[in-house]
PDB file of N, CA and C in Angstrom:
ATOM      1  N   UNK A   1      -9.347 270.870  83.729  1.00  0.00           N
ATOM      2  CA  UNK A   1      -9.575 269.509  84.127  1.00  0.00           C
ATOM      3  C   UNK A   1     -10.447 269.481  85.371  1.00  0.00           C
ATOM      4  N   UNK A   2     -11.008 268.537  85.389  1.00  0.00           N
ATOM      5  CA  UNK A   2     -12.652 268.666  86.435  1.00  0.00           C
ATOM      6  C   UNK A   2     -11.806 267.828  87.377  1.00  0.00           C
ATOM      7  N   UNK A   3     -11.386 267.894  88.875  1.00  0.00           N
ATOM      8  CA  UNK A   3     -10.883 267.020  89.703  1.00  0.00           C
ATOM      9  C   UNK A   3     -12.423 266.857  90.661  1.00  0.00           C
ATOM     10  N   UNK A   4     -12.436 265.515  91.294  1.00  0.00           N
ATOM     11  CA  UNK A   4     -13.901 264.943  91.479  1.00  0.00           C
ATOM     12  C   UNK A   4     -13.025 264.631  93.211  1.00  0.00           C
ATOM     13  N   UNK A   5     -13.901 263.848  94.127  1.00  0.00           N
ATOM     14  CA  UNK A   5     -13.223 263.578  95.527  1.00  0.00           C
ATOM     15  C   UNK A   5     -12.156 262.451  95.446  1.00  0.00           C
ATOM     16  N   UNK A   6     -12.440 261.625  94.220  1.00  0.00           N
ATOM     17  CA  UNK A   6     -11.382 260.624  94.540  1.00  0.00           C
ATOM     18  C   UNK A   6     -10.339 260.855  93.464  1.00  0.00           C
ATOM     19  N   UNK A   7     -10.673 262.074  92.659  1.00  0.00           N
ATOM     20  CA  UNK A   7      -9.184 262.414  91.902  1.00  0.00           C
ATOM     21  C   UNK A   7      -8.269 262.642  92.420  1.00  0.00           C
ATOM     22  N   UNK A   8      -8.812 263.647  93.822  1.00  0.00           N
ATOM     23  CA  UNK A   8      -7.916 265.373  94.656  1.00  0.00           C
ATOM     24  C   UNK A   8      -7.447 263.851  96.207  1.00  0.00           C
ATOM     25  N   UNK A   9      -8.320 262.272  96.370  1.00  0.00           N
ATOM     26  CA  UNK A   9      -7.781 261.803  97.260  1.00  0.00           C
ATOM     27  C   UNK A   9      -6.487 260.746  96.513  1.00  0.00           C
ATOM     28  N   UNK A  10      -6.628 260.791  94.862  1.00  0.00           N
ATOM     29  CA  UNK A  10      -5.453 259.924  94.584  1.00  0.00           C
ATOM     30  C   UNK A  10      -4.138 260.670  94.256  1.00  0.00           C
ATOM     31  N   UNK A  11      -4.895 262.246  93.697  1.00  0.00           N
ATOM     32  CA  UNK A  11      -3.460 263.479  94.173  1.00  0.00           C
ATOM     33  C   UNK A  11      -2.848 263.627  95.702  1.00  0.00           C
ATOM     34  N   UNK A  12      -3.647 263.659  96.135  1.00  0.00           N
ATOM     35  CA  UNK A  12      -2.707 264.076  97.780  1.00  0.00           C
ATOM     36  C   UNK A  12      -2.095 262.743  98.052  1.00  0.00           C
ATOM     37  N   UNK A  13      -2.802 261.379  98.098  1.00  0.00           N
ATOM     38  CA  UNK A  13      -1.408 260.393  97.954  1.00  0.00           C
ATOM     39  C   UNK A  13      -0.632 260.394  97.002  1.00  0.00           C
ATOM     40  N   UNK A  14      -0.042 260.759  95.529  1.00  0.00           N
ATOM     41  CA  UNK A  14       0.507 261.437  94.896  1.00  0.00           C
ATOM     42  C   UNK A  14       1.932 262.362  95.586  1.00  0.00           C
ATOM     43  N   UNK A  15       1.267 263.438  95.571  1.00  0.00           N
ATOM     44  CA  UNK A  15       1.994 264.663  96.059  1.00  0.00           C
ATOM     45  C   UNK A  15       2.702 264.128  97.604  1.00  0.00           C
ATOM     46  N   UNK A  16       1.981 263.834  98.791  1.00  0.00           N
ATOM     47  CA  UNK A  16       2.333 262.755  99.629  1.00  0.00           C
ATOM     48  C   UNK A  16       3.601 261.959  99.339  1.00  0.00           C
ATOM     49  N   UNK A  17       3.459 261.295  98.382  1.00  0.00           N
ATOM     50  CA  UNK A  17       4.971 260.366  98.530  1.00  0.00           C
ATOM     51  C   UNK A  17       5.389 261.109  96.917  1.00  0.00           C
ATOM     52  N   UNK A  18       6.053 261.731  96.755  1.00  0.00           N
ATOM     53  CA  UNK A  18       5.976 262.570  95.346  1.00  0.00           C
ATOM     54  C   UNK A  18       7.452 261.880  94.957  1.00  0.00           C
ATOM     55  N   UNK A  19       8.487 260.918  95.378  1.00  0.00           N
ATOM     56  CA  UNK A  19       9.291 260.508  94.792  1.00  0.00           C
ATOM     57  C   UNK A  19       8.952 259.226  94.397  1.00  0.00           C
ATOM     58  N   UNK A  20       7.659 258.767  95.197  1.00  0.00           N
ATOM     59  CA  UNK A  20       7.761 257.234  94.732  1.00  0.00           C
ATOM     60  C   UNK A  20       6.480 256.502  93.447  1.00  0.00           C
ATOM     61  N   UNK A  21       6.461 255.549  93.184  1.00  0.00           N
ATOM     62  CA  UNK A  21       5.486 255.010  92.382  1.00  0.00           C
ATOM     63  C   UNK A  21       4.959 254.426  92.710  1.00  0.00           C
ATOM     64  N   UNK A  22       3.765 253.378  92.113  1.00  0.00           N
ATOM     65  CA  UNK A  22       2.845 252.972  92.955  1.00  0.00           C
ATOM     66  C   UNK A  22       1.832 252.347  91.696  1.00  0.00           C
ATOM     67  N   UNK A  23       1.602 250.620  91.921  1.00  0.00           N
ATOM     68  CA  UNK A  23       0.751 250.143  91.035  1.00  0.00           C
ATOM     69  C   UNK A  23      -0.883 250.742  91.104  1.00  0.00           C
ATOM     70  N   UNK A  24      -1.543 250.075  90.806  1.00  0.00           N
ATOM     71  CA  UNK A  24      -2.760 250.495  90.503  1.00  0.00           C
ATOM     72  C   UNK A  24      -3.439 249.846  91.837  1.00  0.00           C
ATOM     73  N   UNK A  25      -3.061 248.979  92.118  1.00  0.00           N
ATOM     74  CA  UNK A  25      -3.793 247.711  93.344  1.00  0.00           C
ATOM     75  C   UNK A  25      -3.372 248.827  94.672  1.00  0.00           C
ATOM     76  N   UNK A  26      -1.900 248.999  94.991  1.00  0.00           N
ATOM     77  CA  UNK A  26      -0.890 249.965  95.863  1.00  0.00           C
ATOM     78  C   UNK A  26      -2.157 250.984  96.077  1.00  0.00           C
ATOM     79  N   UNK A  27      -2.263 251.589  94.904  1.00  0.00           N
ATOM     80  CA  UNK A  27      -3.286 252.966  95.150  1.00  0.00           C
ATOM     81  C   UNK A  27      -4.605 252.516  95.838  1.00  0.00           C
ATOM     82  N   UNK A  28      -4.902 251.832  95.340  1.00  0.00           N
ATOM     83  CA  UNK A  28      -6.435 251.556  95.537  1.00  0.00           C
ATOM     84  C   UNK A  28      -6.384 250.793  97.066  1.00  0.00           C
ATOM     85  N   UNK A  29      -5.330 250.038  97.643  1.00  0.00           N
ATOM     86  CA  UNK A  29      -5.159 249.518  99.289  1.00  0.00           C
ATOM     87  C   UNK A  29      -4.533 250.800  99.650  1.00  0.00           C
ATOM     88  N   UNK A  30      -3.968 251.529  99.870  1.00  0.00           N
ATOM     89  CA  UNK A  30      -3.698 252.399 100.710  1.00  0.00           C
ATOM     90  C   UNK A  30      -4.901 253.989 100.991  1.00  0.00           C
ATOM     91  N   UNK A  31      -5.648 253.817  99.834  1.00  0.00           N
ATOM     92  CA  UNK A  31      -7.030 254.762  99.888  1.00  0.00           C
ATOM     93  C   UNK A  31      -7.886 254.374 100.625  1.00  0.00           C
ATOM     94  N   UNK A  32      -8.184 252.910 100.859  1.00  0.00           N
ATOM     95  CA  UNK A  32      -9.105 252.097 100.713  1.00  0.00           C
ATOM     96  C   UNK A  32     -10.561 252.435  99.933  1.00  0.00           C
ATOM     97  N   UNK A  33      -9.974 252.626  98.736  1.00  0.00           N
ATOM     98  CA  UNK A  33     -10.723 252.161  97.816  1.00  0.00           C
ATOM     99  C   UNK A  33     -10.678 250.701  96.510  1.00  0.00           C
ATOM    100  N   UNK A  34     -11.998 250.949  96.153  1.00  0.00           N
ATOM    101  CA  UNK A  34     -12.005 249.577  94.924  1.00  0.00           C
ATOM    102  C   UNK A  34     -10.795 250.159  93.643  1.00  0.00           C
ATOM    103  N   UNK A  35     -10.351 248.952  92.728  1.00  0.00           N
ATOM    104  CA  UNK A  35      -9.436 248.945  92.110  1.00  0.00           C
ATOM    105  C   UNK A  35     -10.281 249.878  91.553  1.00  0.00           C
ATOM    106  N   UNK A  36     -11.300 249.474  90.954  1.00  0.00           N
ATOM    107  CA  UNK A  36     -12.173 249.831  89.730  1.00  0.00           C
ATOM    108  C   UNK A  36     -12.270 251.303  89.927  1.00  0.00           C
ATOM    109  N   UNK A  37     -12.844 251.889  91.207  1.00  0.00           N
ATOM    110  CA  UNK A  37     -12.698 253.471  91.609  1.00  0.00           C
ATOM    111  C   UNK A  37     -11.634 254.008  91.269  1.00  0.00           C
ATOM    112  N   UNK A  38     -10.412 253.410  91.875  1.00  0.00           N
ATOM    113  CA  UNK A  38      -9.148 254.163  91.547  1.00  0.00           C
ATOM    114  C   UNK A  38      -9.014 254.194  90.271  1.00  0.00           C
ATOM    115  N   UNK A  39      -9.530 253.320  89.843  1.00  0.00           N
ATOM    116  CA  UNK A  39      -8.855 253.071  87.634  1.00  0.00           C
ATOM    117  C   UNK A  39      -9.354 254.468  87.082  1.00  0.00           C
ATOM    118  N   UNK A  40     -11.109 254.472  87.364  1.00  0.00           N
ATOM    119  CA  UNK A  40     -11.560 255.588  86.671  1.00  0.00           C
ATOM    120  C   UNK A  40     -11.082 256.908  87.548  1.00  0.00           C
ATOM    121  N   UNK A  41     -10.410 257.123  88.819  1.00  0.00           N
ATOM    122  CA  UNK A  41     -10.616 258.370  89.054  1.00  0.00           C
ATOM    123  C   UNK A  41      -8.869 258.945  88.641  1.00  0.00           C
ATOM    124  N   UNK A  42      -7.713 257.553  88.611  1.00  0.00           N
ATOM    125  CA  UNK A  42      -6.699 257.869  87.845  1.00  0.00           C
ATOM    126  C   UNK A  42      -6.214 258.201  86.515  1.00  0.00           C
ATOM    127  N   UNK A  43      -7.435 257.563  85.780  1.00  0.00           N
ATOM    128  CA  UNK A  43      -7.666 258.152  84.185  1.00  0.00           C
ATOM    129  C   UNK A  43      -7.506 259.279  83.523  1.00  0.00           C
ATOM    130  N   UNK A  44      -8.164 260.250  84.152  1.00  0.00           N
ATOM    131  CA  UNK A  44      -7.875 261.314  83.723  1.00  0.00           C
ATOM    132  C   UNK A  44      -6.881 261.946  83.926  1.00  0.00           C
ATOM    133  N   UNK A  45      -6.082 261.809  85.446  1.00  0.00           N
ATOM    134  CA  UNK A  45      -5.003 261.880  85.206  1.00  0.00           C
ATOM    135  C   UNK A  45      -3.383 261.984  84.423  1.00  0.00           C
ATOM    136  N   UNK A  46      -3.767 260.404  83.599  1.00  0.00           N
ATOM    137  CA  UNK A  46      -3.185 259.934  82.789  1.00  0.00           C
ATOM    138  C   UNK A  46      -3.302 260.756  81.644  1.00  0.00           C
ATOM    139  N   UNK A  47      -4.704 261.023  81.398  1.00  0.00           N
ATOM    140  CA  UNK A  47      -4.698 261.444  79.941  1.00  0.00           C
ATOM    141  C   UNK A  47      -3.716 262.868  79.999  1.00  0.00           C
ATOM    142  N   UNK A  48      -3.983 263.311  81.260  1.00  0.00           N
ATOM    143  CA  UNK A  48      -3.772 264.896  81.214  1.00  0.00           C
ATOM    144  C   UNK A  48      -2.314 264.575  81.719  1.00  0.00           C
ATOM    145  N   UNK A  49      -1.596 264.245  81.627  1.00  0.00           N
ATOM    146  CA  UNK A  49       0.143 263.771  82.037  1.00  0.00           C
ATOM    147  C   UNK A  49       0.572 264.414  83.204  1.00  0.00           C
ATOM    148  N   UNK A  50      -0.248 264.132  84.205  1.00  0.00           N
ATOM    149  CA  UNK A  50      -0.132 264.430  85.866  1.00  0.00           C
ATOM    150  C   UNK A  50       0.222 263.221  86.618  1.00  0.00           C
ATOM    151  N   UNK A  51      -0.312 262.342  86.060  1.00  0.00           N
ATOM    152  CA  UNK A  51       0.237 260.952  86.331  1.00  0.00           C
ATOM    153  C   UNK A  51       0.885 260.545  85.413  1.00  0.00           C
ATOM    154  N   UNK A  52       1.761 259.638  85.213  1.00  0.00           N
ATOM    155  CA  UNK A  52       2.650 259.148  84.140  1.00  0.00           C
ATOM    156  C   UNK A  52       2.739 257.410  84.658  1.00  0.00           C
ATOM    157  N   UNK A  53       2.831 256.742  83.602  1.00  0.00           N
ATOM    158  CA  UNK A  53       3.269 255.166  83.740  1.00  0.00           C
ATOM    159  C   UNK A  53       4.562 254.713  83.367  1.00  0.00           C
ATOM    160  N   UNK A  54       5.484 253.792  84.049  1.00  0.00           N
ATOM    161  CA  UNK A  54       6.660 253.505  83.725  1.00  0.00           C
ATOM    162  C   UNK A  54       6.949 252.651  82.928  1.00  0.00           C
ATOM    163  N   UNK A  55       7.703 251.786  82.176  1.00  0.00           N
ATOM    164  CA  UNK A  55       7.225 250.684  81.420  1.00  0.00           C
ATOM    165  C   UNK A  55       6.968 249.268  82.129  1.00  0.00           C
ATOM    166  N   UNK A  56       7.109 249.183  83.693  1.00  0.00           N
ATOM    167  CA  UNK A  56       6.613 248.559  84.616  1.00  0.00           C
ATOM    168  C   UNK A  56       5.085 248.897  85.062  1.00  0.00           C
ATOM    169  N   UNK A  57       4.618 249.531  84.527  1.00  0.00           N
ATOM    170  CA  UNK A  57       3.147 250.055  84.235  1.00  0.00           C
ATOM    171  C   UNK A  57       3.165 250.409  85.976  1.00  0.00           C
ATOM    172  N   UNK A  58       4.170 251.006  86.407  1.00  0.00           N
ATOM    173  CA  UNK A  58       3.603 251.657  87.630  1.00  0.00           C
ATOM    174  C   UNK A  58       2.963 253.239  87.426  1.00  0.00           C
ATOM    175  N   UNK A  59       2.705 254.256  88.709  1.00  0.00           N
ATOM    176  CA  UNK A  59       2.272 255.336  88.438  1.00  0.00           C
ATOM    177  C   UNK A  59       3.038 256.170  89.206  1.00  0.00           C
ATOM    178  N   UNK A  60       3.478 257.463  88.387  1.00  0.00           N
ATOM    179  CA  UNK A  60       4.286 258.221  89.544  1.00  0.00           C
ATOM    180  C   UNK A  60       3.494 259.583  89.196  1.00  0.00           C
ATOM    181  N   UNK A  61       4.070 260.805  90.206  1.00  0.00           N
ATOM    182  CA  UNK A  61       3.319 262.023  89.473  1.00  0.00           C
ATOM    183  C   UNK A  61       4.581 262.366  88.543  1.00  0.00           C
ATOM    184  N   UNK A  62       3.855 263.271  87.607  1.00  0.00           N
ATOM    185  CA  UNK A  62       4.931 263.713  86.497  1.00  0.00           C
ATOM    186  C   UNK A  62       5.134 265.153  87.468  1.00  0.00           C
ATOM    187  N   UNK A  63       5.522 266.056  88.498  1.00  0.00           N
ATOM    188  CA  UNK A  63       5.680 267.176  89.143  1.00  0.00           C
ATOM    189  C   UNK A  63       6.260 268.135  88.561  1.00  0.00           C
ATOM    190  N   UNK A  64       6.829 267.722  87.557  1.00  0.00           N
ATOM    191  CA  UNK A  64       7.932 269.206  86.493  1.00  0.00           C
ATOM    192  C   UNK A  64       6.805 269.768  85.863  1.00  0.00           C
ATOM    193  N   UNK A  65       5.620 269.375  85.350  1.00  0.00           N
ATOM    194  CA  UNK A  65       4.362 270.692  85.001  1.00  0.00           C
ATOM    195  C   UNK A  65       3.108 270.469  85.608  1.00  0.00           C
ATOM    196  N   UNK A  66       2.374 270.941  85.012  1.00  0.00           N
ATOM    197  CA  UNK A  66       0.346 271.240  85.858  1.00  0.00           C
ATOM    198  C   UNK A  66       1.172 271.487  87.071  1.00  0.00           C
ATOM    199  N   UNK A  67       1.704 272.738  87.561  1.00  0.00           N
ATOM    200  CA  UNK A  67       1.746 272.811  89.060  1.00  0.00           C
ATOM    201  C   UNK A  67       0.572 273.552  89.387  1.00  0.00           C
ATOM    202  N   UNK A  68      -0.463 274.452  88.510  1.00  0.00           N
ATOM    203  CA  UNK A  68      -1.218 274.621  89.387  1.00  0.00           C
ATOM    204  C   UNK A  68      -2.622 273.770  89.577  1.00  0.00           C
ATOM    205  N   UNK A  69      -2.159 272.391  89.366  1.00  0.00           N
ATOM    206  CA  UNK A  69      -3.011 271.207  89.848  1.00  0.00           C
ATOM    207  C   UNK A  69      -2.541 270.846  91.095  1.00  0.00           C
ATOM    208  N   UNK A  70      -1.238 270.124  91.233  1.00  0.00           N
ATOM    209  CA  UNK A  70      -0.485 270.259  92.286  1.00  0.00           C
ATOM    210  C   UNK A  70      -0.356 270.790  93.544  1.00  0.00           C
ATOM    211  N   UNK A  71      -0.597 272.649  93.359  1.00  0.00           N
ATOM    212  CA  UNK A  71      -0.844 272.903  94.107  1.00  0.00           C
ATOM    213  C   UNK A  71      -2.410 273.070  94.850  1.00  0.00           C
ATOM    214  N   UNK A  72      -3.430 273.134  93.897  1.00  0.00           N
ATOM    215  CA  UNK A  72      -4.243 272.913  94.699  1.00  0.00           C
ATOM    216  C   UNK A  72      -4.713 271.722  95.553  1.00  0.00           C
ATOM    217  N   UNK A  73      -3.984 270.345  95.131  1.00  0.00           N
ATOM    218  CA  UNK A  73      -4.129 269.062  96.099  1.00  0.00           C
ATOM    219  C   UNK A  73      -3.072 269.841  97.280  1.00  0.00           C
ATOM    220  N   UNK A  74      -2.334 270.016  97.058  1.00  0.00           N
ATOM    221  CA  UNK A  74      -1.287 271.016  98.426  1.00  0.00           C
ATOM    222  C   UNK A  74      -2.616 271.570  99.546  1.00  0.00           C
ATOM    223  N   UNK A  75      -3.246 272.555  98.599  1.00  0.00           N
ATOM    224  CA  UNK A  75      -4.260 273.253  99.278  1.00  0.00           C
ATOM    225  C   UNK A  75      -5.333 272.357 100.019  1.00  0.00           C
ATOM    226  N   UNK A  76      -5.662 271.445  99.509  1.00  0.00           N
ATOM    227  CA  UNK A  76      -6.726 270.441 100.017  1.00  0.00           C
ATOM    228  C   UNK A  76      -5.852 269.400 101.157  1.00  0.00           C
ATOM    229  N   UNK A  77      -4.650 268.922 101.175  1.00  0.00           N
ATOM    230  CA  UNK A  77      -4.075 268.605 102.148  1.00  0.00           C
ATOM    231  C   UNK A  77      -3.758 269.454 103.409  1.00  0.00           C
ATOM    232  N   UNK A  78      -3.885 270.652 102.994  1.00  0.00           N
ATOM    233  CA  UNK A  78      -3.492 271.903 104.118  1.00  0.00           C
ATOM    234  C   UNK A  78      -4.661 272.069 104.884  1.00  0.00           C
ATOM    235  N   UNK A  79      -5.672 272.090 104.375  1.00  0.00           N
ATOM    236  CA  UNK A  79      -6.836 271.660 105.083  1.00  0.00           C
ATOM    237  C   UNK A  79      -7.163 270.655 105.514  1.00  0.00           C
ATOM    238  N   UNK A  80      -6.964 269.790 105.334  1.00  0.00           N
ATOM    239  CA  UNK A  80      -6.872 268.270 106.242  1.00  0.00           C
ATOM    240  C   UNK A  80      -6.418 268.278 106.932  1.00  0.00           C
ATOM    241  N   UNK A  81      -5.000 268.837 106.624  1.00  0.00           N
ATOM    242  CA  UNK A  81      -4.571 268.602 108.546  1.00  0.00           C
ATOM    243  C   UNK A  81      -4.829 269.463 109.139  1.00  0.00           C
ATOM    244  N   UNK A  82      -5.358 270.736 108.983  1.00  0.00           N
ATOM    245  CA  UNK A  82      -5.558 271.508 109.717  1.00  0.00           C
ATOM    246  C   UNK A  82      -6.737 271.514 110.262  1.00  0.00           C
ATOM    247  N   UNK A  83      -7.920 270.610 109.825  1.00  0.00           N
ATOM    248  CA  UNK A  83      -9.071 270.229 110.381  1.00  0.00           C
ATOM    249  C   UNK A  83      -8.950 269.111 110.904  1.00  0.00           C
ATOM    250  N   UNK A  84      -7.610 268.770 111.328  1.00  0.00           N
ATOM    251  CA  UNK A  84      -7.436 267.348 112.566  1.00  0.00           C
ATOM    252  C   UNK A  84      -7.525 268.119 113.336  1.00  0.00           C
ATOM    253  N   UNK A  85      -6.350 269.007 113.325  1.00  0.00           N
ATOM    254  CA  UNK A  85      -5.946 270.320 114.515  1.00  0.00           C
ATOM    255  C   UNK A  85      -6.359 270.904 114.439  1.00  0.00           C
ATOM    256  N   UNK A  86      -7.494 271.444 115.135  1.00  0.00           N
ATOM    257  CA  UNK A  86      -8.054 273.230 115.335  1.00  0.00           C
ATOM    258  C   UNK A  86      -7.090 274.041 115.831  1.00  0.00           C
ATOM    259  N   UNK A  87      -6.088 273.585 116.943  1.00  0.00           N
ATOM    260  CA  UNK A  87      -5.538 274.371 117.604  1.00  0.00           C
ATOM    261  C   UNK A  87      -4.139 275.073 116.472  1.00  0.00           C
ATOM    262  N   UNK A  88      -4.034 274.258 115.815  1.00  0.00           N
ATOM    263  CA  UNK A  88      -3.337 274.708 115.139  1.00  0.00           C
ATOM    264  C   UNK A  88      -3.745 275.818 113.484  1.00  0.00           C
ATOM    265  N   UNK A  89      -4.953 275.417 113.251  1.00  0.00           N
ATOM    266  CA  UNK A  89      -5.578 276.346 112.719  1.00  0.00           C
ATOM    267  C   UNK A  89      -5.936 277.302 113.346  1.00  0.00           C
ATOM    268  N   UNK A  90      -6.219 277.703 114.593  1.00  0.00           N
ATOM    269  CA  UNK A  90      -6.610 278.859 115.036  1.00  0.00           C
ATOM    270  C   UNK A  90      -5.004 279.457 115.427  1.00  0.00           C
ATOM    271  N   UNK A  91      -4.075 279.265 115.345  1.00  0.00           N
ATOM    272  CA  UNK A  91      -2.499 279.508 115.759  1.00  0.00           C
ATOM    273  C   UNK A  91      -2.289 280.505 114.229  1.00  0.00           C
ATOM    274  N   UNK A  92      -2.611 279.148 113.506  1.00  0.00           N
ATOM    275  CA  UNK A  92      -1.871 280.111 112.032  1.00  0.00           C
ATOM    276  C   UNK A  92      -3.079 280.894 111.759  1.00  0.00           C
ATOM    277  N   UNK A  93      -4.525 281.171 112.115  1.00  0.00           N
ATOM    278  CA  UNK A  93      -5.332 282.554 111.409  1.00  0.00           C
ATOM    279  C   UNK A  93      -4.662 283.448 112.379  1.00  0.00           C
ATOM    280  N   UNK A  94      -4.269 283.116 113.712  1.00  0.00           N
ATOM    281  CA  UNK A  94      -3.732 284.570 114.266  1.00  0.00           C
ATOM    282  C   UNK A  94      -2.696 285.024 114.011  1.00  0.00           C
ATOM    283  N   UNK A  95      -1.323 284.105 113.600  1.00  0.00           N
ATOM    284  CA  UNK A  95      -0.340 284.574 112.752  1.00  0.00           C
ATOM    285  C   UNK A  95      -0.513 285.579 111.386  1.00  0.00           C
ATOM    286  N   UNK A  96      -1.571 285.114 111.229  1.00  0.00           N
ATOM    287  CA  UNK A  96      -1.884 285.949 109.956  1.00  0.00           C
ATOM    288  C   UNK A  96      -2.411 287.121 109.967  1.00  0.00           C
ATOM    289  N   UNK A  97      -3.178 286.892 110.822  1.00  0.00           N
ATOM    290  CA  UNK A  97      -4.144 288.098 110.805  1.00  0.00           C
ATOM    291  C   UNK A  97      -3.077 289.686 111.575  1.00  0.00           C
ATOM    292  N   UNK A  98      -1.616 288.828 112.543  1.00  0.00           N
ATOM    293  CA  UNK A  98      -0.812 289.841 113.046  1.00  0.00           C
ATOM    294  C   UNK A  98       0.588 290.069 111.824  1.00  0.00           C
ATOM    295  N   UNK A  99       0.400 289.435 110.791  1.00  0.00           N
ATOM    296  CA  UNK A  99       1.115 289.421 109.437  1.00  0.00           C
ATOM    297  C   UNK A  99       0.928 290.755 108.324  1.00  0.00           C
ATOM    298  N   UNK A 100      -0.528 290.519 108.443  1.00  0.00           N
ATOM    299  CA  UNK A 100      -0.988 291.476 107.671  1.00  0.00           C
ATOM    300  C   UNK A 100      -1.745 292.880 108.568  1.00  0.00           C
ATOM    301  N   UNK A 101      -1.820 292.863 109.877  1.00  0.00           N
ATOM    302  CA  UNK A 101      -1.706 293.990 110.366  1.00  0.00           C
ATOM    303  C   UNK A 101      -0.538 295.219 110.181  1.00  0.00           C
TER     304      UNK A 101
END
C-alpha cells in the first residue's frame, strides 16, 4: 500500500488517539485539512481495513492487523517529536551508540 503525506498525517492521528473514533469532518478540523483531502487520503485506508467504519459511519483504526503499517506511522511520529527536540535526539543517539558499544 503506497502511504502519501496526508495518509502517514491521518495515521499518526489514528495511532495518536488509537481508542477513539472520529467522523470524517473531526479528521479533517483537527489536521487542518479540507474534508475533500481527508476523504481521498482516508480511502485507501478503508479499502485496505486499517481504518474501519462503525455503523455510525465513524472511523476508528482497526489495530489487531497491518501492524507493520502501524508501525511505521509509530516511526514517522518518533521523528516528529524528536525533531521538536534536538536535545533529546541527540540524548537517545548517545544512548545508543553506548548500547551497542
Amino acid at each position: 500500500m503506497y502511504i502519501n503525506k496526508s495518509t502517514a498525517k491521518i495515521l499518526q492521528l489514528f495511532i495518536g488517539h488509537i481508542t477513539e473514533s472520529f467522523t470524517l469532518r473531526e479528521v479533517a478540523r483537527r489536521l487542518n485539512m479540507y474534508v475533500s483531502l481527508a476523504h481521498r487520503a482516508i480511502r485507501p485506508l478503508i479499502d485496505a481495513k486499517i481504518v474501519e467504519r462503525d455503523k455510525h459511519k465513524n472511523l476508528s483504526l482497526n489495530y489487531k492487523i497491518h501492524h507493520e503499517t502501524i508501525a511505521f506511522a509509530e516511526y514517522l511520529r518518533r521523528d516528529n517529536f524528536l525533531g521538536r527536540f534536538k536535545e533529546v535526539k541527540f540524548f537517545a543517539d548517545e544512548v545508543i551508540k553506548k548500547i551497542e558499544q
